[in-house]
Protein backbone atom coordinates (compact mmCIF):
# COMPACT_ATOMS: atom_id res chain seq x y z
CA UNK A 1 0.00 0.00 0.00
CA UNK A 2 1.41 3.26 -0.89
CA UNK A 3 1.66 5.54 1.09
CA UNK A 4 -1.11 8.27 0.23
CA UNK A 5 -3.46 5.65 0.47
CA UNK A 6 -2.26 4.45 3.49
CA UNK A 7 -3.11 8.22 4.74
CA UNK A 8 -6.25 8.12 3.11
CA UNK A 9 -7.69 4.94 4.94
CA UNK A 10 -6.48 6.06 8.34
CA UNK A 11 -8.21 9.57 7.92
CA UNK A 12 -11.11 8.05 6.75
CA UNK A 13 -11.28 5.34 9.25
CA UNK A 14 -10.95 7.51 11.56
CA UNK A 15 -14.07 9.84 10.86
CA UNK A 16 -15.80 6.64 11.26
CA UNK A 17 -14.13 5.08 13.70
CA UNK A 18 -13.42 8.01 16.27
CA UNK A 19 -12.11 6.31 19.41
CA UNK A 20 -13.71 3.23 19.27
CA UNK A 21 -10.59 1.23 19.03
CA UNK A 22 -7.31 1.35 19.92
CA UNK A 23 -5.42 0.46 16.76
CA UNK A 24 -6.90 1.13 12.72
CA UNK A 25 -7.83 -1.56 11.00
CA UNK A 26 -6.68 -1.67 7.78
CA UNK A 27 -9.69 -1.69 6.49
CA UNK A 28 -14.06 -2.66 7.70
CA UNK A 29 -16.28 -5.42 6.50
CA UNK A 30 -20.06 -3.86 6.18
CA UNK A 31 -22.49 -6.86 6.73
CA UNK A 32 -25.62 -5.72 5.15
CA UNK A 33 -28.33 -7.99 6.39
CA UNK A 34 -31.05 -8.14 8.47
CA UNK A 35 -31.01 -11.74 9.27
CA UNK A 36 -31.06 -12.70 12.81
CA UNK A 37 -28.25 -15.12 12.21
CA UNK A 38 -25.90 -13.49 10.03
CA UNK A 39 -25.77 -10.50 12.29
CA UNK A 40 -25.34 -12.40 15.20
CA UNK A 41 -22.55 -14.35 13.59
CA UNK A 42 -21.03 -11.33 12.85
CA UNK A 43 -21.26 -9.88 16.26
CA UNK A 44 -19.75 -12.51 17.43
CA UNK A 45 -17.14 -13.05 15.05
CA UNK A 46 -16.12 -8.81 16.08
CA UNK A 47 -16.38 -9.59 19.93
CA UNK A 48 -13.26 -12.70 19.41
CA UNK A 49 -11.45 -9.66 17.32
CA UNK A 50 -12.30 -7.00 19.75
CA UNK A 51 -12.56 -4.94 17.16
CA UNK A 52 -15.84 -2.91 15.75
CA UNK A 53 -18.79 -4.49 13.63
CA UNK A 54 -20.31 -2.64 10.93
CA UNK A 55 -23.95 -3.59 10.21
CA UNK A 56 -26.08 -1.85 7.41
CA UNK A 57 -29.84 -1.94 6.11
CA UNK A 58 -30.60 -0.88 2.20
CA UNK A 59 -33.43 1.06 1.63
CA UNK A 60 -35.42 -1.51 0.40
CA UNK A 61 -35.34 -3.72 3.62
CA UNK A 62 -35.57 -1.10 6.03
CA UNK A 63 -37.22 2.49 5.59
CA UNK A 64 -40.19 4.43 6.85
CA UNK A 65 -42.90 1.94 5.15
CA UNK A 66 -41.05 -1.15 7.03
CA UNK A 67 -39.44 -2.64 3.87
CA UNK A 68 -39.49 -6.08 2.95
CA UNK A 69 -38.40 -6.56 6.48
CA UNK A 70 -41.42 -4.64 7.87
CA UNK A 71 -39.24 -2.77 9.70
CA UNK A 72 -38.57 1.49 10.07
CA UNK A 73 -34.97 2.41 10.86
CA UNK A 74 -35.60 2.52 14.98
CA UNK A 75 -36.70 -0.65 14.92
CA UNK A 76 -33.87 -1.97 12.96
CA UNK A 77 -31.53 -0.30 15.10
CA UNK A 78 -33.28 -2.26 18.24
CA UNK A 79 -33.19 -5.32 16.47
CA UNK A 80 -29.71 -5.14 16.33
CA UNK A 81 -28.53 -3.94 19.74
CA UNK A 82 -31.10 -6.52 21.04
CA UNK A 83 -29.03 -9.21 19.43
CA UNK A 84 -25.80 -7.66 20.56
CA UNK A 85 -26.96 -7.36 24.45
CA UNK A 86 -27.77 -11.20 24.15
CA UNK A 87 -24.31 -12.42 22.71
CA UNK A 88 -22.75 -9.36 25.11
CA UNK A 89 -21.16 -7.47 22.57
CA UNK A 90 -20.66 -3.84 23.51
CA UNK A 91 -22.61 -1.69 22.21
CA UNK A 92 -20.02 1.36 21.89
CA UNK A 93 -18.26 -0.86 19.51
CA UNK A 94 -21.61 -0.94 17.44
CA UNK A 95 -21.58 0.87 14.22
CA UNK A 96 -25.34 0.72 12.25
CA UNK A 97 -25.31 2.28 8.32
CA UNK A 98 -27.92 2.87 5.27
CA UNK A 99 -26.85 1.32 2.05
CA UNK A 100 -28.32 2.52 -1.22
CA UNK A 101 -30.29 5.64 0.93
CA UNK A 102 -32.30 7.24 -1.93
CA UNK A 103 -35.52 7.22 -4.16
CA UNK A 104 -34.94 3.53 -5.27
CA UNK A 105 -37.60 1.70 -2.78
CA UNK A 106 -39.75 4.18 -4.86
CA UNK A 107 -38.70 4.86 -8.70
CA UNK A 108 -41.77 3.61 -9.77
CA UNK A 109 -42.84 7.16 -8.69
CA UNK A 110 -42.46 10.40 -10.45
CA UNK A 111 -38.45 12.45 -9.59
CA UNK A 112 -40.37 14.42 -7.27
CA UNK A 113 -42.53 11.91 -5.12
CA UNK A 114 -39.67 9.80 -4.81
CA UNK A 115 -37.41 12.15 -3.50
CA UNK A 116 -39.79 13.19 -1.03
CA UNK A 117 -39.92 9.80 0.17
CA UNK A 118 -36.37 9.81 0.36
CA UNK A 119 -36.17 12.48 2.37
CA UNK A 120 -38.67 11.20 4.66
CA UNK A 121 -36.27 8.13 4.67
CA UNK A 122 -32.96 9.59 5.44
CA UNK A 123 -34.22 11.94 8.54
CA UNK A 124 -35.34 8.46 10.02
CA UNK A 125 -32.53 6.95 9.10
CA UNK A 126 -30.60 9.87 11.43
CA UNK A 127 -33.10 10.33 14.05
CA UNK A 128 -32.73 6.41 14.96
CA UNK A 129 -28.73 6.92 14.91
CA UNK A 130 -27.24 5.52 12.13
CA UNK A 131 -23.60 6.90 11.87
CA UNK A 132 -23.04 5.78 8.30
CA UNK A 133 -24.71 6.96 5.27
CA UNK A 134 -24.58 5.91 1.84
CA UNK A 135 -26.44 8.58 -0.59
CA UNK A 136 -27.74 6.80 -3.78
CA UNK A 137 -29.63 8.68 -6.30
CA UNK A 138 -28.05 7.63 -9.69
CA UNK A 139 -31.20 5.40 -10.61
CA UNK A 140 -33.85 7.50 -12.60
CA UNK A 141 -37.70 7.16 -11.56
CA UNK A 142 -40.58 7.35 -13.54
CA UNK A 143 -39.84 8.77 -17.00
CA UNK A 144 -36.30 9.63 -16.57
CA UNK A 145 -33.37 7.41 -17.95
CA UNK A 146 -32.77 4.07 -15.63
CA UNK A 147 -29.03 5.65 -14.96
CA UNK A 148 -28.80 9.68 -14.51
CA UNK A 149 -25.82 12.36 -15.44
CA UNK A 150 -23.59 12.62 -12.40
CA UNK A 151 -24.47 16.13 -12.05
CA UNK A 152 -28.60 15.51 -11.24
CA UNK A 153 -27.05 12.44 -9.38
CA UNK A 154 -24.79 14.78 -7.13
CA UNK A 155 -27.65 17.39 -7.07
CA UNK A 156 -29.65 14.77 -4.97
CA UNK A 157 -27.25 13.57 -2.91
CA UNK A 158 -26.76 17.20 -1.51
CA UNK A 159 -30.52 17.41 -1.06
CA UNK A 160 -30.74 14.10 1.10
CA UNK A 161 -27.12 15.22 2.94
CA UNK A 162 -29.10 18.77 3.38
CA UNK A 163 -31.69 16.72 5.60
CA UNK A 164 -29.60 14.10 7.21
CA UNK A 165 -27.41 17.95 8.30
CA UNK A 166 -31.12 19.28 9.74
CA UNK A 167 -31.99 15.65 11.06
CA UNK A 168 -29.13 15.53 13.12
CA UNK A 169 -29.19 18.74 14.49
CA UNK A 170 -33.26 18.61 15.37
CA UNK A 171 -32.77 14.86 17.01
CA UNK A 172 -29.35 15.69 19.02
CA UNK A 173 -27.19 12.89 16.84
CA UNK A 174 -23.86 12.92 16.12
CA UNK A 175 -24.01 14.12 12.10
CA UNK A 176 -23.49 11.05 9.71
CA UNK A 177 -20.53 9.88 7.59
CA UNK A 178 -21.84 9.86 4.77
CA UNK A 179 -20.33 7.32 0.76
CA UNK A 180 -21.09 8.72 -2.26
CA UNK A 181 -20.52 7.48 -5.95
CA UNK A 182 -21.73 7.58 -9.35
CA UNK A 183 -21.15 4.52 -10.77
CA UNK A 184 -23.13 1.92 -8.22
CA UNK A 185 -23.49 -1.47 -8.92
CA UNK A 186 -26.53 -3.20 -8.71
CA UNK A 187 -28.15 -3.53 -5.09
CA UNK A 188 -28.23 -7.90 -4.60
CA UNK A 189 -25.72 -8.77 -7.46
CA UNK A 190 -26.23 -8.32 -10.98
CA UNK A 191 -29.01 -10.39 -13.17
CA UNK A 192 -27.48 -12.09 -15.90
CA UNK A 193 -24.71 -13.60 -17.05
CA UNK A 194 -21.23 -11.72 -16.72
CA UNK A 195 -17.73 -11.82 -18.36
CA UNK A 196 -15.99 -8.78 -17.77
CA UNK A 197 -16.76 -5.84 -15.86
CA UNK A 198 -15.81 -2.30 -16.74
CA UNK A 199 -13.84 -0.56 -13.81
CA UNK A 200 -14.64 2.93 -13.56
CA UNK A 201 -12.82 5.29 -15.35
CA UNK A 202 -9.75 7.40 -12.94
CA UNK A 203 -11.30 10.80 -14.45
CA UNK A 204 -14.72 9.41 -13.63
CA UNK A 205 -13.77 8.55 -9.87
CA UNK A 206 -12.47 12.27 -9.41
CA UNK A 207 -15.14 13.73 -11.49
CA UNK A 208 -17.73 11.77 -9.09
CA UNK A 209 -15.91 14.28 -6.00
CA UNK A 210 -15.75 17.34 -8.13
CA UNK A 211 -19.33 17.38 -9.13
CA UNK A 212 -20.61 16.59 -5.23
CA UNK A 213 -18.42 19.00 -4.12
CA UNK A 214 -19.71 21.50 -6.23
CA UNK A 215 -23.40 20.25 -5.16
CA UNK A 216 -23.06 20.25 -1.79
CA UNK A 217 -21.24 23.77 -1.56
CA UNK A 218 -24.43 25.04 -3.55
CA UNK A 219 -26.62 23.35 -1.26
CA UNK A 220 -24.92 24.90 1.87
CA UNK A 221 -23.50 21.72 3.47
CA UNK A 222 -20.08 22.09 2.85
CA UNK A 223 -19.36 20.47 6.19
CA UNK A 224 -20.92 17.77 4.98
CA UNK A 225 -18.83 17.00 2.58
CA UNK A 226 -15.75 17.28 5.10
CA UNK A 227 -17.53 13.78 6.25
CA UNK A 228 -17.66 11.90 2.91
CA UNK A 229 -14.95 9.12 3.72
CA UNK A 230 -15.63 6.80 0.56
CA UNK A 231 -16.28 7.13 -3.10
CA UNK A 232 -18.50 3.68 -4.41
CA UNK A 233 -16.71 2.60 -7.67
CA UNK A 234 -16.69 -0.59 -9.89
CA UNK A 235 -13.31 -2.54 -9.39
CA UNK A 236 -14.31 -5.30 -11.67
CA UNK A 237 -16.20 -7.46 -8.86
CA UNK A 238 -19.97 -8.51 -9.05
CA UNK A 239 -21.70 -11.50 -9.09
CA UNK A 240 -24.50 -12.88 -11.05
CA UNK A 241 -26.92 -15.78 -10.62
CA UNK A 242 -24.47 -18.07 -11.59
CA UNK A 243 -20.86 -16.94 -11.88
CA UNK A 244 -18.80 -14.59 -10.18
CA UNK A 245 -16.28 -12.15 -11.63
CA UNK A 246 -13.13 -12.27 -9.36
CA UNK A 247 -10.82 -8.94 -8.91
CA UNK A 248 -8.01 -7.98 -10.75
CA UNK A 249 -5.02 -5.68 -9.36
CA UNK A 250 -3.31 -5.25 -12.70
CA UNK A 251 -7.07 -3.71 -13.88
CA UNK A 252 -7.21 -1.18 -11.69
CA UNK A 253 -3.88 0.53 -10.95
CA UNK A 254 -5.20 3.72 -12.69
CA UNK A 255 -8.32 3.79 -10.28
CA UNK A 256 -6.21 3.21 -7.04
CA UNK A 257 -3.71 6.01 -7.80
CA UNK A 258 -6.78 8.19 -8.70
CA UNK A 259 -6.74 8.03 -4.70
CA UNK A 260 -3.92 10.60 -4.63
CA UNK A 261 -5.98 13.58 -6.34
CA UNK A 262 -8.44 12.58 -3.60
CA UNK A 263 -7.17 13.62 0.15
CA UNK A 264 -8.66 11.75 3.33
CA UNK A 265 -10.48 9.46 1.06
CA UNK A 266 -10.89 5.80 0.78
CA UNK A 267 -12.82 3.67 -2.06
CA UNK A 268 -15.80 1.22 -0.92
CA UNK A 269 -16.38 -2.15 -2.46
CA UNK A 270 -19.87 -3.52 -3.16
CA UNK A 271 -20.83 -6.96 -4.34
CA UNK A 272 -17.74 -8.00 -3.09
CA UNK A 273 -19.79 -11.88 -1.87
CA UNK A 274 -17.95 -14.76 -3.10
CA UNK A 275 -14.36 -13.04 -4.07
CA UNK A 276 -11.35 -15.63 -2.64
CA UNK A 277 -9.65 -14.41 0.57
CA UNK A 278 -6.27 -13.31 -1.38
CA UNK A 279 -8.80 -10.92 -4.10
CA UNK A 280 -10.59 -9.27 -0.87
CA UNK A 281 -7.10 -8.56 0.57
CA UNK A 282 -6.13 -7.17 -2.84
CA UNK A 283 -8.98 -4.93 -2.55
CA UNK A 284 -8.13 -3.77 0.63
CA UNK A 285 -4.30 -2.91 -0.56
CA UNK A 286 -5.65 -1.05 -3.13
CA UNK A 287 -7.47 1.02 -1.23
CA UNK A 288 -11.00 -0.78 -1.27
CA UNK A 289 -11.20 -0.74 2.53
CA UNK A 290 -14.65 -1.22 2.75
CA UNK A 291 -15.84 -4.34 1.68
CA UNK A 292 -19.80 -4.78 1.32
CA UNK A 293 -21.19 -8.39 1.89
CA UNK A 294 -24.57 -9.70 2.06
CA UNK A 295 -26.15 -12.30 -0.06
CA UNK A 296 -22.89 -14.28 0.25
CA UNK A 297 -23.57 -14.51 4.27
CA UNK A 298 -27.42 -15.60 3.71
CA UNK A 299 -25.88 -18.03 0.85
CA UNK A 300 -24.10 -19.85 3.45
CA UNK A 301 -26.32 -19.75 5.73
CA UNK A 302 -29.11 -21.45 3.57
CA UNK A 303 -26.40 -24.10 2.57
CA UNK A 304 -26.10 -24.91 6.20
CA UNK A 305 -30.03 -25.02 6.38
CA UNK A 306 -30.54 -27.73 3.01
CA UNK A 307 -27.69 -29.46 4.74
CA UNK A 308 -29.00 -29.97 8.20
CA UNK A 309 -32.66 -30.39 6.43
CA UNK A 310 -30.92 -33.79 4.20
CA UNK A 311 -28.97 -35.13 7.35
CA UNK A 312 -32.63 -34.67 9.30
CA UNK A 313 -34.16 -36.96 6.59
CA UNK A 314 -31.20 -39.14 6.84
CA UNK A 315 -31.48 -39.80 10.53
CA UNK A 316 -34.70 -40.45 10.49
CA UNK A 317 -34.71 -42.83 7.88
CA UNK A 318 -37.22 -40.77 5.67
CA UNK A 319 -38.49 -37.66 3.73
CA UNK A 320 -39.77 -35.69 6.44
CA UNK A 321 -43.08 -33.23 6.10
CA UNK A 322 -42.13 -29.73 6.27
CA UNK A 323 -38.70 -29.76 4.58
CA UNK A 324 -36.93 -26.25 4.20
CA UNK A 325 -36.66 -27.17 0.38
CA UNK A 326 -40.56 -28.02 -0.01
CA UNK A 327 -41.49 -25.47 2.22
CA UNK A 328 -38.95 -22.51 0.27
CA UNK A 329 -40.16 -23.66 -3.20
CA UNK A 330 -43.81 -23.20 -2.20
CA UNK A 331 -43.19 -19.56 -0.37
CA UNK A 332 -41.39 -18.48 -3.30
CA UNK A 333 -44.14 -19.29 -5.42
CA UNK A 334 -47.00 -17.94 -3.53
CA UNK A 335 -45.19 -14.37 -3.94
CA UNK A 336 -42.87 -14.39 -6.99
CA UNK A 337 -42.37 -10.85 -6.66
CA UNK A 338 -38.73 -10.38 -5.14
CA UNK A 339 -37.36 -13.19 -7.91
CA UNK A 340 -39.38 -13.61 -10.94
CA UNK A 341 -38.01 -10.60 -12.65
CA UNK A 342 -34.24 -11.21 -11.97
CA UNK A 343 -34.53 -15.36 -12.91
CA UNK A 344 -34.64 -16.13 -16.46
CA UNK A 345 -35.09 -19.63 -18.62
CA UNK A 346 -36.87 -22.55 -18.62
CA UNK A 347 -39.37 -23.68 -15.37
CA UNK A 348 -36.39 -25.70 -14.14
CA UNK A 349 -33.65 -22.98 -14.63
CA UNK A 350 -35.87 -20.64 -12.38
CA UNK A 351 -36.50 -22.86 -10.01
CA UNK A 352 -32.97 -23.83 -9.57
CA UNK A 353 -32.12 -19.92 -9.39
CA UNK A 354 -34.68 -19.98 -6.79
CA UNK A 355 -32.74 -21.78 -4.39
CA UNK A 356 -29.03 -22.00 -5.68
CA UNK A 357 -28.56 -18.79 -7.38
CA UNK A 358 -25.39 -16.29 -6.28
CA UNK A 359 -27.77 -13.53 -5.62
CA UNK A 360 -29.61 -15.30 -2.96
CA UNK A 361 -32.80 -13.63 -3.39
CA UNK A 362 -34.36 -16.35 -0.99
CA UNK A 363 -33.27 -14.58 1.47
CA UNK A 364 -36.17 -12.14 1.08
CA UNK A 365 -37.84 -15.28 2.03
CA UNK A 366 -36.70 -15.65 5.70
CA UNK A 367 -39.10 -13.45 7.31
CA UNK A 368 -41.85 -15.28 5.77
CA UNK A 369 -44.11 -17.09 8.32
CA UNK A 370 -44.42 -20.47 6.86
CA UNK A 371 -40.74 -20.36 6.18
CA UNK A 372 -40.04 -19.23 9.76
CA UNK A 373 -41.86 -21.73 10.96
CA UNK A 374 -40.04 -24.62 8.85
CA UNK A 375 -36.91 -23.31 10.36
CA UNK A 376 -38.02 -23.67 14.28
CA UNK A 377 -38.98 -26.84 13.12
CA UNK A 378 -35.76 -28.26 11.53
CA UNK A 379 -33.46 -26.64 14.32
CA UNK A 380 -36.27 -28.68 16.51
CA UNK A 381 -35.05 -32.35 15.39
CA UNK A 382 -31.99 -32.45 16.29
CA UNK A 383 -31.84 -32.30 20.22
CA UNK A 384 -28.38 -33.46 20.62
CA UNK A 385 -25.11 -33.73 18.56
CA UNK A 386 -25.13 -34.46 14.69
CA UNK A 387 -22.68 -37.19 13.75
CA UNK A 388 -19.40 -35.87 12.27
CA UNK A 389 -19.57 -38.22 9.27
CA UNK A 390 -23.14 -36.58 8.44
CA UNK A 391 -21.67 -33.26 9.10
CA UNK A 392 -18.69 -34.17 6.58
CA UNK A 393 -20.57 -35.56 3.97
CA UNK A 394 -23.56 -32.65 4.05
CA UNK A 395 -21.74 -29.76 5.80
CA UNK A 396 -18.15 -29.94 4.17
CA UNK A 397 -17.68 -25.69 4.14
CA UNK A 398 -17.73 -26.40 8.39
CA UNK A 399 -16.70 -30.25 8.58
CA UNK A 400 -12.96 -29.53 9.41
CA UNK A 401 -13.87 -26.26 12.68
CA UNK A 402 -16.16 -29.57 13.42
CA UNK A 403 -13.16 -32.29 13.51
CA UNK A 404 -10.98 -29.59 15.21
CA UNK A 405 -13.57 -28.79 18.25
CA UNK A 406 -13.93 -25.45 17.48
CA UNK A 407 -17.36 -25.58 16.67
CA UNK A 408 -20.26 -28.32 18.46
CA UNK A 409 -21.71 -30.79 16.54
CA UNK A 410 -25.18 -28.82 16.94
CA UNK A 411 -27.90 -27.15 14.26
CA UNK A 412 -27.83 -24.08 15.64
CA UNK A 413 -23.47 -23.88 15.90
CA UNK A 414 -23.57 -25.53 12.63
CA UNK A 415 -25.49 -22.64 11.41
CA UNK A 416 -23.33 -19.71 12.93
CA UNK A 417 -20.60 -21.58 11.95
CA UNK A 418 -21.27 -21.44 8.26
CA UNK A 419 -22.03 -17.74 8.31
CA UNK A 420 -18.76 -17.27 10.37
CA UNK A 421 -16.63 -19.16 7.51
CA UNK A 422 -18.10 -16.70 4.81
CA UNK A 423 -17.09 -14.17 7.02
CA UNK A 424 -13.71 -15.15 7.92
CA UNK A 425 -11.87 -14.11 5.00
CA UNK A 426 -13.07 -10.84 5.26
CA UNK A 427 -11.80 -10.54 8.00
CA UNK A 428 -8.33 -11.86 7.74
CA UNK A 429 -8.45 -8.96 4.88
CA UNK A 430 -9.26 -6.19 6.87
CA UNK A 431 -7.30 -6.75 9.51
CA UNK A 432 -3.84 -8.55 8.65
């Protein structure tokens, strides 16, 4: 890591960090999720690090209307500490974001509703104390092109930093960090089949500052702006239902050094579920030191649900009623809605998307009752230890922390387990 960039992450880190720890990272993992398991997997994974956890909602799982969680920012925020208090990690070390804030739960709706609802979204956002705020308004709503000019783009982001500014200041909150970038991949992964990714241009990364600089001096937050930490960019990583597109240093050596025309800032990594441990530590030297992750955390966790669900069957000598599978397949096609327009093919191609696919988009499925319910269920049978061999032959990702003793032979470890593995090389990345 040269050695602007190395200034650049520990200025930035440290706008978000403040005292919280003793010693910088080198860089943070964001786990955006709002699964019970995967947050409490990564709480616990922070409290054997002693080191901060970064958790973040998107706009479309959390927001004013509930989301497709049903929940509003507070009670997000509650959910979370709730989880922390019961594994006993300290709160102080607790860091909550917004991913994606902007008009996108709404771009269905005309520039000027949706923004409104934006608005309405990012004050709750900072009234419930999120310290981390990622302003997204390059989609276009009704009637306007599906990506917009960086200049309405930055003209936005101004006008939701504008209210986060007056939120903070009317609610007694510490004023936000706030990412911004012009060039966002795809919330969830992308939908179809990819090669090659573009990385963003050098000129286009320090364009992206020099427009919202310009916006948010016109909008009157210019101490606002002395809080953006992170620029989103495309490095070349992304993930689609069925491939992923790994990271590639020699690609991006123009982008990284881009860093130097940008003091005190860092770049932050979406879609980075799935890269190898040695591409996420790439990242990180380069100056990615935020790395996003999300549908690869639910991913593991559902393998570790279809696994446990088979060695059930197995035990018991018998297809049981209320499998996860059975029980998934049906929820998902009760209400197609969060998967039918991002799974293509033939009947059997979807409905092996529908459970297998990269972007995970079962996971909106969780919540569900019936699904739920199938869960308590499965975690139910098994009311002592698994046998290793079943664990080895259905649960290989957590077999060997099995063998080892590091994790019990139990559904509920098993589960954590394979969220923590997912998690662990992001880890070794941001903190070697």
């Amino acid at each position: 890591m040269n050695a602007c960039v190395e200034h650049n992450r520990s200025v930035a880190l440290k706008k978000l960090l403040g005292n919280r720890v003793k010693t910088l990272p080198r860089g943070l993992t964001s786990v955006c999720s709002a699964h019970p398991l995967v947050i409490e997997a990564a709480l616990r994974r922070a409290a054997c690090g002693d080191t901060v956890a970064l958790i973040e909602a998107t706009c479309n799982q959390v927001n004013q209307d509930g989301g497709y969680t049903g929940m509003t920012p507070r009670d997000f925020r509650r959910f979370v500490e709730d989880i922390a208090a019961a594994v006993g990690f300290p709160i102080d070390r607790l860091i909550i974001g917004g991913d994606h804030l902007g008009p996108n739960p709404w771009k269905k709706l005309s520039a000027k509703q949706a923004m409104v609802k934006a608005e309405a979204m990012i004050a709750a956002y900072v009234e419930a104390g999120f310290e981390k705020i990622h302003l997204d308004t390059s989609m276009g709503c009704a009637g306007e092109p599906v990506a917009l000019a960086d200049e309405l783009t930055a003209e936005r982001a101004a006008r939701l930093a504008r209210i986060a500014e007056q939120a903070a200041l009317r609610f007694g909150r510490r004023p936000p960090v706030y990412i911004i970038g012009t060039e966002i991949p795809p919330p969830g992964g992308a939908t179809h089949a990819l090669d090659e990714l573009e990385v963003t241009r050098p000129e286009a990364a320090i364009n992206t500052l020099a427009v919202h600089r310009a916006a948010f001096a016109k909008a009157g937050v210019e101490d606002a702006l002395e809080r953006v930490i992170a620029i989103v960019v495309q490095p070349g990583v992304e993930f689609g239902n069925a491939n992923v597109v790994l990271y590639r240093p020699d690609r991006v050596h123009g982008l990284v050094a881009a860093l130097d025309q940008m003091p005190g800032l860092l770049f932050e990594a979406h879609s980075t579920d799935y890269q190898p441990g040695e591409a996420l530590a790439a990242l990180v030297k380069g100056g990615f030191a935020i790395l996003k992750v999300g549908p690869g955390l639910t991913f593991a966790l559902r393998e570790a649900l279809y696994g446990l669900d088979t060695i059930a069957s197995v035990l018991a000598g018998e297809a049981l009623p209320g499998a996860i599978y059975a029980t998934m397949e049906s929820v998902m096609l009760e209400n197609p809605g969060h998967w039918n327009s991002h799974y293509g093919g033939s009947a059997g191609e979807q409905r092996l998307q529908r459970h297998f696919s990269y972007s995970d988009r079962i996971r909106y499925y969780w919540p569900d009752e019936k699904a739920a319910a199938a869960v308590e269920t499965l975690l139910a049978r098994f009311d002592g230890d698994i046998p290793e061999t079943l664990i080895s032959q259905y649960l290989a990702r957590i077999y060997p922390a099995v063998l080892a003793k590091k994790v019990p032979p139990r559904a509920r470890d098993l589960c954590i387990a394979a969220i923590d593995a997912a998690l662990a090389p992001y880890c070794a990345a941001t903190t070697a």
